[in-house]
C-alpha atoms as a PDB file:
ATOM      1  CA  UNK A   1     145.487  68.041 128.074  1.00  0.00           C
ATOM      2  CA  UNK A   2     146.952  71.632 128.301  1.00  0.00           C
ATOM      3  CA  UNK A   3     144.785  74.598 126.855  1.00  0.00           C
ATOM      4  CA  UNK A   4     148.043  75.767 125.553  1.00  0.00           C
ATOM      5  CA  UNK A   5     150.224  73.092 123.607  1.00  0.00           C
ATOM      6  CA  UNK A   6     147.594  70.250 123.327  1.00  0.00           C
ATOM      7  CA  UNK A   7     150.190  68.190 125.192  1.00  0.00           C
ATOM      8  CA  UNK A   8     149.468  66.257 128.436  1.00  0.00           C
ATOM      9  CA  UNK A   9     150.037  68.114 131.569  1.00  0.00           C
ATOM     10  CA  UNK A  10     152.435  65.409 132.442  1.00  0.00           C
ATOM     11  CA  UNK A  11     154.688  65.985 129.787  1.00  0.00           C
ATOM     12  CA  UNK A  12     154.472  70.240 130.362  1.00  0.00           C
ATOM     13  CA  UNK A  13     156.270  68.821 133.962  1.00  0.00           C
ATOM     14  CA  UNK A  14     158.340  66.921 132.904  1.00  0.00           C
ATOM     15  CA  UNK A  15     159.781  67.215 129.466  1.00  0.00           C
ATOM     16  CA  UNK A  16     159.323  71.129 129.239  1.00  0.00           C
ATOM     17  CA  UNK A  17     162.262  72.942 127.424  1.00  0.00           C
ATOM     18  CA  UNK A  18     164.232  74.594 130.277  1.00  0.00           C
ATOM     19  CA  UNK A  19     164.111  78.507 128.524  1.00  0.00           C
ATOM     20  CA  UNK A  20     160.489  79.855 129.035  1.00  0.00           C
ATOM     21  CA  UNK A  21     159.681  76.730 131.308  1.00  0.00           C
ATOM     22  CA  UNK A  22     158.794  78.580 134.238  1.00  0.00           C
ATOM     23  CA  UNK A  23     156.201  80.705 132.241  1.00  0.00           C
ATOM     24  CA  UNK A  24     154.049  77.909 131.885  1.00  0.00           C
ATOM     25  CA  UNK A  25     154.371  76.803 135.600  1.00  0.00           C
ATOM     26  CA  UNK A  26     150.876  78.823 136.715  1.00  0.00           C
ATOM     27  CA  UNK A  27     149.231  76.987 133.386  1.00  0.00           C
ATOM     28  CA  UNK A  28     150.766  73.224 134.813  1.00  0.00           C
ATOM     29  CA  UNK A  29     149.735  74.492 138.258  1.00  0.00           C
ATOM     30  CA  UNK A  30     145.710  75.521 137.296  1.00  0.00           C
ATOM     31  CA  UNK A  31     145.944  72.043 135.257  1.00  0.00           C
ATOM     32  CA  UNK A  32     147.444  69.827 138.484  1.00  0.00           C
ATOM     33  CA  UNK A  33     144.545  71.685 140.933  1.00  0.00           C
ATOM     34  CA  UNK A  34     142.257  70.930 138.097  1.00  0.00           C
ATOM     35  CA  UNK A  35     142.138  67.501 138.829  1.00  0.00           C
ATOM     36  CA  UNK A  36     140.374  65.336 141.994  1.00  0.00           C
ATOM     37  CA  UNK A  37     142.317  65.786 145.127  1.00  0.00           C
ATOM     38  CA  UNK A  38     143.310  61.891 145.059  1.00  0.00           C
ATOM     39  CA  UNK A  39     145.308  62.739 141.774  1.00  0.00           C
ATOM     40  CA  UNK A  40     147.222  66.097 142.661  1.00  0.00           C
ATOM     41  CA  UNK A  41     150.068  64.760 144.506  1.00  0.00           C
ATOM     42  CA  UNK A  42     151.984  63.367 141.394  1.00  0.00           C
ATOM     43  CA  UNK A  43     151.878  66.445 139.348  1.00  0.00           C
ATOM     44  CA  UNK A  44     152.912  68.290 142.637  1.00  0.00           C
ATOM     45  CA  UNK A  45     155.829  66.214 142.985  1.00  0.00           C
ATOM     46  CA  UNK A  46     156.744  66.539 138.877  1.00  0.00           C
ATOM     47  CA  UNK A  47     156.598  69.930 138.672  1.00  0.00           C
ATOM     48  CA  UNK A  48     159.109  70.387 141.925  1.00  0.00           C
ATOM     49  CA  UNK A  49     160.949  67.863 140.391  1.00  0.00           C
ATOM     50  CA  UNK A  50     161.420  70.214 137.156  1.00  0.00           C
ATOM     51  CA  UNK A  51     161.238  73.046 138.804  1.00  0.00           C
ATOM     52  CA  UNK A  52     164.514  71.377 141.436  1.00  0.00           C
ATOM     53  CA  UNK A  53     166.391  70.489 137.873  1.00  0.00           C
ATOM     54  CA  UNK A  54     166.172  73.702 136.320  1.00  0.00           C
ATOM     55  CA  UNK A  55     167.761  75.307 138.798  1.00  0.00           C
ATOM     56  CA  UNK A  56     170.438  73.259 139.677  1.00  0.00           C
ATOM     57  CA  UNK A  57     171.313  73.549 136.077  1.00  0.00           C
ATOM     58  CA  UNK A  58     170.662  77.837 136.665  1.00  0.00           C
ATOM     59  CA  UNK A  59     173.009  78.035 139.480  1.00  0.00           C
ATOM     60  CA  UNK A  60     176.054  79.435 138.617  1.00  0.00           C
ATOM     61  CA  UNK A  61     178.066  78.454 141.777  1.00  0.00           C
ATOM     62  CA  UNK A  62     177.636  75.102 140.736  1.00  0.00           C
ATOM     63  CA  UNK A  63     179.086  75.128 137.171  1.00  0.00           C
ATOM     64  CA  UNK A  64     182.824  74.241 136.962  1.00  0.00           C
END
């Protein structure tokens, strides 16, 4: 669970509101290296996921 919003980190990578979303990033980050090796690469993969979405929807060049 996340320190800060008593949600799961799962759903702080992949339901987090795009505004102020990459604030919590180093919180989602200490929470995914918080957990056993075996269990990192899924919340690695989530949060670039996000992280890939939110800037798509950023870019400017690619708004019509």
């Amino acid at each position: 669970m996340s320190a800060e919003t008593g949600r799961p980190a799962e759903a702080e990578t992949i339901a987090a509101e795009p505004d102020g979303a990459s604030a919590s990033v180093p919180g989602v980050l200490a929470e995914i290296e918080a957990r056993p090796l075996a269990e990192r690469a899924e919340g690695y993969q989530a949060l670039a996921d996000q992280l890939r979405t939110q800037l798509e929807h950023s870019d400017p060049s690619l708004r019509s």
